[in-house]
Structures are given as structure tokens and as C-alpha cells.
Protein backbone atom coordinates (compact mmCIF):
# COMPACT_ATOMS: atom_id res chain seq x y z
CA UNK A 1 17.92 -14.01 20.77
CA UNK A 2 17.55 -17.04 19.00
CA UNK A 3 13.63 -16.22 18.62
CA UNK A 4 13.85 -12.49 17.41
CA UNK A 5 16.26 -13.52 14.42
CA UNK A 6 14.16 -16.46 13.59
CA UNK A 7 11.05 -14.23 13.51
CA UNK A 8 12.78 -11.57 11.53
CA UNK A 9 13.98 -14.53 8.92
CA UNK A 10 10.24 -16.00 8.71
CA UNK A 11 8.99 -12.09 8.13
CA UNK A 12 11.48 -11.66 5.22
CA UNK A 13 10.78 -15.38 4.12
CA UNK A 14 7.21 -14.72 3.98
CA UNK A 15 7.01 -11.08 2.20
CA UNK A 16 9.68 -12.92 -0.44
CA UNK A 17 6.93 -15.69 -1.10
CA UNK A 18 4.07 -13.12 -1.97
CA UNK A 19 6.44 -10.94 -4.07
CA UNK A 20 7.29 -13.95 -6.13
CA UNK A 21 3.81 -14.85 -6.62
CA UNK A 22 3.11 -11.39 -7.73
CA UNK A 23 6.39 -11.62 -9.60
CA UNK A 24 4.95 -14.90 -11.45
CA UNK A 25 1.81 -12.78 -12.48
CA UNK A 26 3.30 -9.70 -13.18
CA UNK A 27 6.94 -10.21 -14.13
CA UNK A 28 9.20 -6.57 -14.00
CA UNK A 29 12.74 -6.10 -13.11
CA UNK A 30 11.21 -4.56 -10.14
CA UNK A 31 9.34 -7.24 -8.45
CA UNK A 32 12.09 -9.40 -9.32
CA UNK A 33 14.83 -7.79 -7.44
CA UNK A 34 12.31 -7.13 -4.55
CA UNK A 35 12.00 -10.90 -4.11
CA UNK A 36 15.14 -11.62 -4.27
CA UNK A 37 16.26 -8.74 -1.51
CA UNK A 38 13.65 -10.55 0.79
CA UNK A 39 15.04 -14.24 0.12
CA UNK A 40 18.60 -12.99 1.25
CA UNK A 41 16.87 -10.70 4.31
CA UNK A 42 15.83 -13.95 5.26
CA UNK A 43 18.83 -15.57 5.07
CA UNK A 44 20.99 -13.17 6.67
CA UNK A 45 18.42 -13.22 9.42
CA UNK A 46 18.64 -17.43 9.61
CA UNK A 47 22.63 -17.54 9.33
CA UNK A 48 23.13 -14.41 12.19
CA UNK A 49 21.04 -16.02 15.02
CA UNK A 50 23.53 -18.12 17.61
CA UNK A 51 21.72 -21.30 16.00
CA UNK A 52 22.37 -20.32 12.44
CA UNK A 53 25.66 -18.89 13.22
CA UNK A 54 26.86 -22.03 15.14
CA UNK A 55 25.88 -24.55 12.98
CA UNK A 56 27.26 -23.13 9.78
CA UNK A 57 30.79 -22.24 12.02
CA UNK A 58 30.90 -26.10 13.04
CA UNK A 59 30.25 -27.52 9.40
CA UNK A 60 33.32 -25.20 7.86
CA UNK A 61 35.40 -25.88 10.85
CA UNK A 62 35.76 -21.65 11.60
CA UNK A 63 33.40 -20.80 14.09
CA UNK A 64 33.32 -16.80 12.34
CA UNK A 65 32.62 -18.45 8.80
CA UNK A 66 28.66 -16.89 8.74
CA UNK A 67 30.46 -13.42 9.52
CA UNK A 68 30.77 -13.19 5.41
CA UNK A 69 27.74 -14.37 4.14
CA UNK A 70 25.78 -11.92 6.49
CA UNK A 71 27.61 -9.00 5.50
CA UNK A 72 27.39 -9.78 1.70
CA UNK A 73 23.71 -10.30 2.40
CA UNK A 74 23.53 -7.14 3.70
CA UNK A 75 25.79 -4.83 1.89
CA UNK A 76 23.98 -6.93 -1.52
CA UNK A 77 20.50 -6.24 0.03
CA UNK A 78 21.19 -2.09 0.42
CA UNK A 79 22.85 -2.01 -2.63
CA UNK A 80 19.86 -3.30 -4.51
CA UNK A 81 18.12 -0.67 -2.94
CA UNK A 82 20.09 2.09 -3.73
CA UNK A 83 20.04 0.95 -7.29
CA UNK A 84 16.27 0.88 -7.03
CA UNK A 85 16.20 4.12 -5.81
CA UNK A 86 18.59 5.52 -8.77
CA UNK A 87 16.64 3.94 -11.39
CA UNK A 88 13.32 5.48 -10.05
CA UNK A 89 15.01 9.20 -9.37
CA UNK A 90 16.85 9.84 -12.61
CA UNK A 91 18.77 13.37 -11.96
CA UNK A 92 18.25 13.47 -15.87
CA UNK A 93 15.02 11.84 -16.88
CA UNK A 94 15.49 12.88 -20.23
CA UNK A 95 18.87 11.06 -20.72
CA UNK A 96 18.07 7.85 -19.96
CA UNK A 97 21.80 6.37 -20.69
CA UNK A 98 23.14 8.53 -18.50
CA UNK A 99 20.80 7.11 -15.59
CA UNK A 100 22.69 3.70 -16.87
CA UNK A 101 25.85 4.64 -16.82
CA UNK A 102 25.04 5.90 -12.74
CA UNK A 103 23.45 2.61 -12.03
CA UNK A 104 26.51 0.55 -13.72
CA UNK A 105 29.05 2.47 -12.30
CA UNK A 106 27.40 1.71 -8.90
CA UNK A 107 26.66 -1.95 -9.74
CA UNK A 108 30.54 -2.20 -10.64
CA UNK A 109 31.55 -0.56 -7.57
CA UNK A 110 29.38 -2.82 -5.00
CA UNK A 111 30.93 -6.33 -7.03
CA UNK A 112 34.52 -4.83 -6.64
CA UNK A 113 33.74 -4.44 -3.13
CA UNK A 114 32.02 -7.49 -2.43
CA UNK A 115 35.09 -9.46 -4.19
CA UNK A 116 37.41 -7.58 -1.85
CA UNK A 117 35.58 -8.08 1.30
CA UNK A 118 35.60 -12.36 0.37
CA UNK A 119 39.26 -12.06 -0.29
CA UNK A 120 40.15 -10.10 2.40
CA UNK A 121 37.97 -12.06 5.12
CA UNK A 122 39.04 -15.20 3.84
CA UNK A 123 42.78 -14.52 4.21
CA UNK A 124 42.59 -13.43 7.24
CA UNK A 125 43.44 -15.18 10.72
CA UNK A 126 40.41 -15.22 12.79
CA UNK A 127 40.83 -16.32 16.69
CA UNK A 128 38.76 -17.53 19.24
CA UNK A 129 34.82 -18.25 20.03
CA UNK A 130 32.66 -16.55 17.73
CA UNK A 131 30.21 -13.40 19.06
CA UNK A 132 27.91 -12.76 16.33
CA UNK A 133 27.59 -9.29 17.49
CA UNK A 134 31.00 -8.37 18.37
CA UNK A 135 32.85 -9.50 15.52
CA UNK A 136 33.68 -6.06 14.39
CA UNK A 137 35.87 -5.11 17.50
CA UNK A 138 36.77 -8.95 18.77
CA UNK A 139 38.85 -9.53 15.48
CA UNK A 140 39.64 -5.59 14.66
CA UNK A 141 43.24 -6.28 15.35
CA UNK A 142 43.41 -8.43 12.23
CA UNK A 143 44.89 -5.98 9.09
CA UNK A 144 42.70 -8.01 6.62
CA UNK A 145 39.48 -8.04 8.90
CA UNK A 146 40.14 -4.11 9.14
CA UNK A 147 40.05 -3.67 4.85
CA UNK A 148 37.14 -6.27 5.11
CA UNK A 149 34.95 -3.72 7.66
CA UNK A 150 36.33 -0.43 5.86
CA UNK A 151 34.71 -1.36 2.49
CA UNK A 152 31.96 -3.22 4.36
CA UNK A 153 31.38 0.72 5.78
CA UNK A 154 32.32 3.02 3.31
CA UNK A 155 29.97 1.04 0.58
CA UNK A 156 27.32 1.33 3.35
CA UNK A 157 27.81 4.88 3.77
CA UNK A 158 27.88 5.53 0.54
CA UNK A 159 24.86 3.80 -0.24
CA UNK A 160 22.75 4.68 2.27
CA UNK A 161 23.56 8.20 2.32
CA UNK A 162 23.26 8.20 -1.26
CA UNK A 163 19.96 7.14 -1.31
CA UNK A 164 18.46 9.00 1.19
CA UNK A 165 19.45 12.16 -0.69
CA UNK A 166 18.08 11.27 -3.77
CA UNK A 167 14.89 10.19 -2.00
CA UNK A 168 14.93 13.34 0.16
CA UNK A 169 14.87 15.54 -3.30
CA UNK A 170 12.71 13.22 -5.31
CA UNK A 171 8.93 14.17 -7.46
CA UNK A 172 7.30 11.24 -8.25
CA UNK A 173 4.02 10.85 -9.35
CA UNK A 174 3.55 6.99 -8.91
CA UNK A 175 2.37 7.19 -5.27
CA UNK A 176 3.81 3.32 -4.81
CA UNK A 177 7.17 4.34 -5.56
CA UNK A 178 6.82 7.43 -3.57
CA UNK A 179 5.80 5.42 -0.60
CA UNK A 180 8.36 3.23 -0.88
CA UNK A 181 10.96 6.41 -1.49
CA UNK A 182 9.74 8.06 1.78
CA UNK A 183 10.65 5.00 3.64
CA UNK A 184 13.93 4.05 1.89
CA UNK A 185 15.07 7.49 2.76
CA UNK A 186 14.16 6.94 6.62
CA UNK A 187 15.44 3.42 6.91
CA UNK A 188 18.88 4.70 5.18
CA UNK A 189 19.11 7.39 7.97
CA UNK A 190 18.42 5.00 10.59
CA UNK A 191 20.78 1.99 9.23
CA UNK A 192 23.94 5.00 8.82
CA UNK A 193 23.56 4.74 12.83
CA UNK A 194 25.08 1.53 12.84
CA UNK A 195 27.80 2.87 10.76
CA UNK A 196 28.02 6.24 13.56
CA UNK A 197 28.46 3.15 16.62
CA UNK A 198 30.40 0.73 14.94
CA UNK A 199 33.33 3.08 13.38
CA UNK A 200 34.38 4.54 17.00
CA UNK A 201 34.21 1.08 18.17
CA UNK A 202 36.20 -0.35 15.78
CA UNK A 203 38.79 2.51 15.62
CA UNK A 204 39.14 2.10 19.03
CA UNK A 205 39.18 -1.97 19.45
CA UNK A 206 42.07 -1.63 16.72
CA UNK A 207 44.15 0.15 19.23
CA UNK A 208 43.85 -1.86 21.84
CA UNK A 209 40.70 -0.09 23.46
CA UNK A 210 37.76 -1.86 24.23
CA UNK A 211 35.41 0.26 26.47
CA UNK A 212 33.51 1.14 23.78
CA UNK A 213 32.39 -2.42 22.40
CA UNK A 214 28.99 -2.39 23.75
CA UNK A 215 28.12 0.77 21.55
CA UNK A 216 29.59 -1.69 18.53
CA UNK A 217 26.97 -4.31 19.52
CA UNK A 218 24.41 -1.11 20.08
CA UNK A 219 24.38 -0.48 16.24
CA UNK A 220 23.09 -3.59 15.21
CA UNK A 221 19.64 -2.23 16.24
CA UNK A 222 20.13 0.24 14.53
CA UNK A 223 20.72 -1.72 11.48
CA UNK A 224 17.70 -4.21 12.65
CA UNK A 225 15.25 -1.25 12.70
CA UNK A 226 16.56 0.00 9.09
CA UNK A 227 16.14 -3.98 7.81
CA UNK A 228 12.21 -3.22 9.38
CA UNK A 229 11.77 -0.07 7.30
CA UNK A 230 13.44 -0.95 4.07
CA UNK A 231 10.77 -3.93 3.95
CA UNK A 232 7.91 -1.84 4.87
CA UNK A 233 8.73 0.54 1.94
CA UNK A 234 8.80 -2.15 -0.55
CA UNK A 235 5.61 -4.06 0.67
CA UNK A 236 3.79 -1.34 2.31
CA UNK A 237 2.29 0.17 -0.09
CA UNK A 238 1.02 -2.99 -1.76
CA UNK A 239 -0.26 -3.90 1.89
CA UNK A 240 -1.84 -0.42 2.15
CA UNK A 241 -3.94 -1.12 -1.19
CA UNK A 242 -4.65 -4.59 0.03
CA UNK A 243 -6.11 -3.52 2.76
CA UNK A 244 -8.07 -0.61 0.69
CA UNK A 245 -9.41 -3.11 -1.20
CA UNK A 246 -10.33 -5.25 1.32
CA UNK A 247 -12.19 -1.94 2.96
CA UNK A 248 -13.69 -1.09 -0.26
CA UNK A 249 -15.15 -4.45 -0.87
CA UNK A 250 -16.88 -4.02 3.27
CA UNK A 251 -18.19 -0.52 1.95
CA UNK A 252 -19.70 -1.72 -1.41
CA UNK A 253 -21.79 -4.73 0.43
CA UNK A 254 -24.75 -2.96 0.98
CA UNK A 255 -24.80 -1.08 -2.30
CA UNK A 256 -24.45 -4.80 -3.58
CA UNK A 257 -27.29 -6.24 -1.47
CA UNK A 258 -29.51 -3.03 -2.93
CA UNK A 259 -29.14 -3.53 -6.86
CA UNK A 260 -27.95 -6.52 -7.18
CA UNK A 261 -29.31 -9.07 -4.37
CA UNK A 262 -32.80 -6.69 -4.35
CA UNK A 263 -33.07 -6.50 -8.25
CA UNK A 264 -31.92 -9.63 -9.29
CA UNK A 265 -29.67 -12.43 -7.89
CA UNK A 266 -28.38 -14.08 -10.75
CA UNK A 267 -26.70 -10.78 -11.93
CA UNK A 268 -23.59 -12.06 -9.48
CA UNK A 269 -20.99 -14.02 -11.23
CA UNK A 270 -20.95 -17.16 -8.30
CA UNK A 271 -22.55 -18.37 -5.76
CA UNK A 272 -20.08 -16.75 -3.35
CA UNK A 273 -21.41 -13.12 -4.29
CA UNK A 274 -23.92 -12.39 -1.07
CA UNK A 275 -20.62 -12.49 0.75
CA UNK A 276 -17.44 -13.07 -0.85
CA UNK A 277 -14.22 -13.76 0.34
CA UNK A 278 -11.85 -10.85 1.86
CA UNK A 279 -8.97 -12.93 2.62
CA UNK A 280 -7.81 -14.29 -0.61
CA UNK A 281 -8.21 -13.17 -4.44
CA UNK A 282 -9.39 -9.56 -3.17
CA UNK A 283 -8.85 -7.64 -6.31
CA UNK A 284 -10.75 -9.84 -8.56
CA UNK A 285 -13.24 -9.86 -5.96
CA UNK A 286 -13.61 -6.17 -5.59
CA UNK A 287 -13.58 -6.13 -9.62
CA UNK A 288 -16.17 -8.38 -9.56
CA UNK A 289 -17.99 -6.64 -6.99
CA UNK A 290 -18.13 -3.98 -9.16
CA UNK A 291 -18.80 -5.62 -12.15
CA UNK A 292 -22.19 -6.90 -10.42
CA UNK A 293 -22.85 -3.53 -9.08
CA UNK A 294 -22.81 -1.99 -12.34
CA UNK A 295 -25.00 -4.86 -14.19
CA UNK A 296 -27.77 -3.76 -11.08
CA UNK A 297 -27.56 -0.59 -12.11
CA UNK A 298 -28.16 -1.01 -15.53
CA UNK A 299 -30.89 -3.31 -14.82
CA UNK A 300 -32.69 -0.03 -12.94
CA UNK A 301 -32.50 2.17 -16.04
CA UNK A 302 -35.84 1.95 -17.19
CA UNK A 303 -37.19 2.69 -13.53
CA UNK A 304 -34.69 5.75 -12.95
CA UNK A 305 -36.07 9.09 -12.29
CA UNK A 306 -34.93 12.62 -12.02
CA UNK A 307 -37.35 13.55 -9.05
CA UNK A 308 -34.98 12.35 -6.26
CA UNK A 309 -31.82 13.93 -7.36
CA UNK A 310 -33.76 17.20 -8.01
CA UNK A 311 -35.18 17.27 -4.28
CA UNK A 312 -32.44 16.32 -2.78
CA UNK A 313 -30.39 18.92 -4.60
CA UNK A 314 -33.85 22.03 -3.02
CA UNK A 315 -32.78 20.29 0.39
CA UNK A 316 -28.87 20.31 0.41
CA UNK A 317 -29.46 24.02 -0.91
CA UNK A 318 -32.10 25.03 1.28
CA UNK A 319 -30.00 24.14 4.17
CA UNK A 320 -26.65 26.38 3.54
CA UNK A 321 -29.08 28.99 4.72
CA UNK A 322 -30.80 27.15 7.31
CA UNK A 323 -28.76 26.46 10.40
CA UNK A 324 -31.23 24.13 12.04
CA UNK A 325 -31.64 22.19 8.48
CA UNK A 326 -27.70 21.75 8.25
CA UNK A 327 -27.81 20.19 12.23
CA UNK A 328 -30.70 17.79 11.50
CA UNK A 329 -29.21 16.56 7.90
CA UNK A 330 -25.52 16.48 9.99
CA UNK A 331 -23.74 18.85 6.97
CA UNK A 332 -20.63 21.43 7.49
CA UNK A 333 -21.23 24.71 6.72
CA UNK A 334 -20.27 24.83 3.50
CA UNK A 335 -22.36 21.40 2.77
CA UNK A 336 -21.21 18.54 0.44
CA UNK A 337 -18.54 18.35 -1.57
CA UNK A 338 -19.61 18.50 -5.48
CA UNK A 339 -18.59 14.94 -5.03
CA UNK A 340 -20.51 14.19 -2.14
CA UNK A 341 -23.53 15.76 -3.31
CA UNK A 342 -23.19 14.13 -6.62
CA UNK A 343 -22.84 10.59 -4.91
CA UNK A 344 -25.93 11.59 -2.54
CA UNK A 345 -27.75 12.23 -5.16
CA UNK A 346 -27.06 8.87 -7.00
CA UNK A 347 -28.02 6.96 -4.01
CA UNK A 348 -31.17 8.40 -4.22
CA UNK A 349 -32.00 7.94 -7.54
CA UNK A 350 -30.82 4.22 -7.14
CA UNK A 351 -32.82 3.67 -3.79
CA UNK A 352 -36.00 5.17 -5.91
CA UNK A 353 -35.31 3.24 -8.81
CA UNK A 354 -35.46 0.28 -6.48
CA UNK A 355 -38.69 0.94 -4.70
CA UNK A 356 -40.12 1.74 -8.42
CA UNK A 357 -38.90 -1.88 -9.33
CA UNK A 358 -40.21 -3.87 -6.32
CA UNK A 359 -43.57 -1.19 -6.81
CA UNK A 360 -44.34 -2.75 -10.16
CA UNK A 361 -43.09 -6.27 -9.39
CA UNK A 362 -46.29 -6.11 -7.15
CA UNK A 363 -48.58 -4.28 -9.61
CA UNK A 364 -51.07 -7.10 -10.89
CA UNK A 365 -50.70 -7.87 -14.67
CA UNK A 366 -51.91 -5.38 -16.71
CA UNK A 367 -51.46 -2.82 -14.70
CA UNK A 368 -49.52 0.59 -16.11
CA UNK A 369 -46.11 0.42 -16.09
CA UNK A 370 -44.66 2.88 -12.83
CA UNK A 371 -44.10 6.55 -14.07
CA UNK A 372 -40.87 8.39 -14.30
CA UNK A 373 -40.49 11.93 -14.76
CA UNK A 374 -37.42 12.69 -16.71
CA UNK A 375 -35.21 16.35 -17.89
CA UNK A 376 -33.43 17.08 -20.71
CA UNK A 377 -30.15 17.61 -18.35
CA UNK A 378 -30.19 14.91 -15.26
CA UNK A 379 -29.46 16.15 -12.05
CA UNK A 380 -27.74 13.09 -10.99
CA UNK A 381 -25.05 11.11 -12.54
CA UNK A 382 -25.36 7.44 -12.75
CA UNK A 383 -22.26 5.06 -11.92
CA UNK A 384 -21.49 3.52 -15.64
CA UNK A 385 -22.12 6.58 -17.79
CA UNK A 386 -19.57 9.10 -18.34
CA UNK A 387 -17.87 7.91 -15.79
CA UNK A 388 -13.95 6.85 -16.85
CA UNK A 389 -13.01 3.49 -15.84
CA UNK A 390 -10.33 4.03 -13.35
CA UNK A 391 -13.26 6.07 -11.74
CA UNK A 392 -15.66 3.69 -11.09
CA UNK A 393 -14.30 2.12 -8.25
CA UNK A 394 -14.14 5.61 -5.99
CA UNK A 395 -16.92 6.63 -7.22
CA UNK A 396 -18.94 3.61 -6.33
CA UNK A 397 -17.33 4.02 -2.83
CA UNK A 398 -19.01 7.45 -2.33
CA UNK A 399 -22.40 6.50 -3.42
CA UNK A 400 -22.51 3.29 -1.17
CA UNK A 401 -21.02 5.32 1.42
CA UNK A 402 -23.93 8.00 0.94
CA UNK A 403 -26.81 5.24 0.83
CA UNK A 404 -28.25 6.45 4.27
CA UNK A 405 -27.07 10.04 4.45
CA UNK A 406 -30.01 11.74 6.17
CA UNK A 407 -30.33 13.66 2.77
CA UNK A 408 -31.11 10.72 1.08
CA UNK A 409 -33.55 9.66 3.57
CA UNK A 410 -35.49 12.97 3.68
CA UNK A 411 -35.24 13.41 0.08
CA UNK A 412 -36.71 9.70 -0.46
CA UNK A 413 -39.86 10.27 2.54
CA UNK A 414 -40.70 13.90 0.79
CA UNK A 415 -41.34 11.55 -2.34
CA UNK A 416 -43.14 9.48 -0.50
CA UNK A 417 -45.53 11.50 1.57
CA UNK A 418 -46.31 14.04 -0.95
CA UNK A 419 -49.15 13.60 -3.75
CA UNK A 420 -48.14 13.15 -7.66
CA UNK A 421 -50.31 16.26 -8.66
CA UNK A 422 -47.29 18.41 -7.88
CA UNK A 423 -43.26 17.57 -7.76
CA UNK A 424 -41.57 17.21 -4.31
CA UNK A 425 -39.01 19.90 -5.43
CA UNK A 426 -41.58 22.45 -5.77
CA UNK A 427 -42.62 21.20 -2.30
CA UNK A 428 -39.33 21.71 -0.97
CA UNK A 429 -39.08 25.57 -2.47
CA UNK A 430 -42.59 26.55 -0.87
CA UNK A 431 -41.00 25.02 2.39
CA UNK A 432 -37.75 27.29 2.43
């Protein structure tokens, strides 16, 4: 028991740390009171495990003194949440003082409550050993310990209910806040069953009827497995982009070993480029990445040629109407996406801008400069140029992605293999 709290507290302990230290980069009221909710998760997990719970009993002399602090943890951590979730689903978002007056009205309530529930606790006259978990119908004879758990509840209720309504009915566009919206709205559900097994209980303790304790002690998985959910939907969508990054940094390598580490090592900002770190500092280094990427491209320019794009374009199209092409180049039926073409047909160009590069690094001096053969309207669109810059990075994705896409390859050997006296394109069209 001992072990599952403590692991619990060090969970909440740790998420806390890394949402201060993005609080400390990026300070908003948001992050803030996301830290904070994860310092006192932690706590409440420390203080309600037998160790916590004993120790803190035996300094104050009541063994049921952690009983407060872990339900003010709690009933402060949900009600952050719930105000969270009010500021973020406005029922008028173009009254904005009227979403305050909702939030301080609720703010007030959850003080008022938490002031009663100290009073009332503290005047009352607890008995005997203390049972973390059975608190609720051990001491439910107590007057004062019954206000104490009926505001403890009814604020509960309230606020988890509450919230998952408004998260239920809510349209955001900020796919973070959504995430964490879809699973505020879950947890809530899941946490209102501890309120469903501990009411019952407690009605029925308070009357002298204690067969239904165990489904008491039941609930607090319930509220566990809420405490589990409610973190997940404030981190998890910052660990789901983590871990994008991290994926999108793996996906750009060999992109990044072809114009940058092929054209020109010095174009990477550190010595750590070839293969950076995906552990620590992974946004910068996927900016950078893509930073490099881009300076490789632009290096290319002069060698960049229409020819690839414009036969790989003949293939892809030559192949909607050729079953047996659309097997051997592995394409749907319908064939690429616009953006999947588009990004084929960049890696092609790029790949051929390379092998133009590396063709005239070997020419012997004097030698013409390598030919390009150039249109008015490009096929192909090249990463950097009308390309908007919360674009790049996706876009970037799909071309690396599309390096060795058997289009690319067949596109690239038709160049290749067929004499200059006539394009590859008009190759390709004879073919079909």
C-alpha cells in the first residue's frame, strides 16, 4: 500500500517539476495553476499512505489529523480544475465579465467550503486508530465529521459534474485544451463514483449500519483512477507533442544526412548535428534540424531541375490507369494525395539536385557547369518558398518520408538511363 501511494506521489512530484520548468520559460496563469495542482497531488498522495498518514497523526498527537489536509488537497486540486475548465468553455465568449463573475462565484464557493470543512473537522471528537480508507464511515457518527463529508461531497459533485458537462458540450479549436477537456470530462465521471460508493456508505455507517463499509473503501479507486486521468489531460498532450517531436526529428535524419551532411557539413549549427540528442532540448533540436535542412536546400538551388518532378508527375499519372503500374509503385487507387505527390515530387528534385552537385564536384576544372532544364511554372514545390512557416515542419516530414517512395526511385533511374537528346517525360508518355 505503502508503495502504490508513494509511486503515485513521485508521478505527481515529477509532472509538477517539468510544468514549473515550462512555467519558468513560459509563465501563464495556466501553467501556473497546473504546477501547483501537481505539487498538492503529490502531497495528498505522500500524507494518505499508512507511512505519511502515521507519522503526521503521531507528531499532532491525533492519529486522523492527515484526514484534512488530504481532503483539502483534493477538493482544492478538482476545484482548480473545474475553474480551468470554466475559463476555457465560456457559455458567453463574448462577455468576458460574465465568464468572471462564474469563475468568482465558484472560487468563493470552494473557500467557504474549505473554511467549513477545517472548522468543522477540527471541532469535532475523533476516536480510535486511524484507517486511512475508512475514515468516512469509522467516524460518521460524529455530527461535525458528517457537515465536514457533506460539503466535502456536494462541492465534489458539484464540481465534477459541472465540469464534465461543460466539457461534454465544449468547441475548441486549441487541440491542447481540447485534449485536456476530453479527459477532464472522463476523469470527472469516473471520480463522481467515489461520491456514488461513499454516500450509501456513509448514510448507512451514520445509522449504525456497517455492512456496506467495504464499498466506502471501494471508491477510493475510483477517485485514484480519476487523480490518473485528470493528470494525463493536463500533461498529455504536451507528452503527445514531445513525443511527435521526438518522431519527427527520427523521420527528418535522413533528409538531413542528404542535403546537409552530403552537400555540406558545416551548414549544421554544432558538432552534435549528424546525430543529435532526442532526450533533452527536443524542440530546439527539431528547430534546428530544420533550420539545417532548409540552409541544404538552399545550397541546391542552382543545381535544381524541373525534369524529375515532371516525370515523376507522367508516372504517378500513367499509373491511375495502369493496374500493374499502381502494384509495382505500391499506390491506392486513387494515387497520392496532392500532398503526397507534391512531397514525392520534392524528394526527387532534391535527390537530383544532389547527384547534379556531387556530378560537378567531380567534373575536372574547367569543365561546363551541369545543365538544368527549367519551366516557367515548376512542377514541384521546394521546402522554403511559399511555404508559411508553421508549415515547414509537416511539410518537411512528408518529403523525408517520401525520399525512397518507389516513385521517386523510378522517376530518378528513367533520368538516368535515358539519353539527354530527348526529356524522360516524353519517354514516359511514349511508354503509356
Amino acid at each position: 500500500m505503502n508503495a502504490a501511494y508513494l509511486v503515485m506521489a513521485a508521478m505527481f512530484f515529477a509532472v509538477a517539476c517539468w510544468k514549473g520548468l515550462a512555467f519558468a520559460r513560459e509563465p501563464t496563469v495556466t501553467l501556473a495553476l497546473m504546477t501547483v495542482n501537481f505539487f498538492i497531488g503529490g502531497a495528498v498522495y505522500v500524507l494518505a499512505s499508512p507511512m505519511g498518514y502515521e507519522r503526521l497523526g503521531a507528531f499532532f498527537g491525533q492519529p486522523w489529523t492527515a484526514t484534512l489536509p488530504i481532503y483539502i488537497g483534493i477538493l482544492v486540486c478538482y476545484g482548480k480544475m473545474h475553474l480551468l475548465t470554466l475559463l476555457w468553455t465560456p457559455a458567453c465568449p463574448n462577455a468576458p465579465e460574465q465568464t468572471l463573475r462564474t469563475v468568482t462565484v465558484w472560487a468563493f464557493a470552494y473557500c467557504v467550503s474549505l473554511v467549513v470543512m477545517a472548522a468543522t473537522f477540527l471541532s469535532a471528537d475523533l476516536h480510535g486508530p486511524a484507517d486511512p480508507l475508512r475514515f468516512n464511515t469509522q467516524q460518521a457518527d460524529k455530527p461535525m465529521v458528517l457537515v465536514f463529508l457533506a460539503v466535502f461531497l456536494t462541492m465534489l459533485t458539484s464540481g465534477t459534474l459541472n465540469t464534465w458537462r461543460r466539457s461534454r458540450r465544449a468547441v475548441v479549436r486549441d487541440e491542447r485544451i481540447a485534449h485536456a477537456l476530453r479527459w477532464f470530462g472522463r476523469s470527472m465521471v469516473i471520480t463522481f463514483g467515489y461520491v456514488v460508493c461513499s454516500g450509501p456508505a456513509i448514510l448507512a455507517a451514520a445509522n449504525g449500519y456497517h455492512q456496506l463499509d467495504n464499498v466506502g473503501v471501494m471508491g477510493a479507486s475510483f477517485g485514484m483512477l480519476g487523480c490518473v486521468g485528470t493528470c494525463y489531460g493536463m500533461s498529455g498532450a504536451a507528452i503527445s507533442a514531445w513525443l511527435r517531436e521526438r518522431r519527427d526529428i527520427a523521420v527528418l535524419q535522413p533528409l538531413w544526412d542528404l542535403v546537409v551532411a552530403d552537400i555540406n557539413v558545416r551548414l549544421s549549427m554544432s558538432s552534435t548535428s549528424p546525430r543529435p540528442n532526442r532526450l533533452i532540448n527536443i524542440r530546439w533540436t527539431l528547430h534546428r534540424r530544420i533550420i539545417e535542412i532548409l540552409d541544404g536546400i538552399r545550397e541546391l538551388r542552382k543545381y535544381v531541375s524541373d525534369e524529375p518532378a515532371e516525370v515523376l508527375r507522367a508516372l504517378h499519372h500513367q499509373s491511375l490507369t495502369d493496374a500493374s503500374a499502381r502494384t509495382k509503385f505500391g499506390l491506392p487507387r486513387t494515387g497520392l494525395s496532392p500532398q503526397g505527390l507534391e512531397a514525392a515530387m520534392t524528394a526527387a528534385v532534391l535527390r537530383h539536385a544532389v547527384d547534379q552537385l556531387k556530378v560537378g564536384r567531380l567534373a575536372p576544372t574547367g569543365t561546363p557547369g551541369v545543365s538544368t532544364r527549367r519551366s516557367e511554372h515548376p512542377a514541384y514545390a521546394v521546402p522554403g518558398t511559399a511555404t508559411a512557416a508553421c508549415q515547414e515542419r509537416s511539410r518537411l516530414v512528408r518529403v523525408a518520408r517520401a525520399l525512397n517512395h518507389p516513385l521517386v526511385e523510378a522517376s530518378l533511374q528513367l533520368i538516368r538511363s535515358v539519353g539527354r537528346a530527348e526529356p524522360a517525360c516524353q519517354q514516359v508518355a511514349k511508354a503509356g
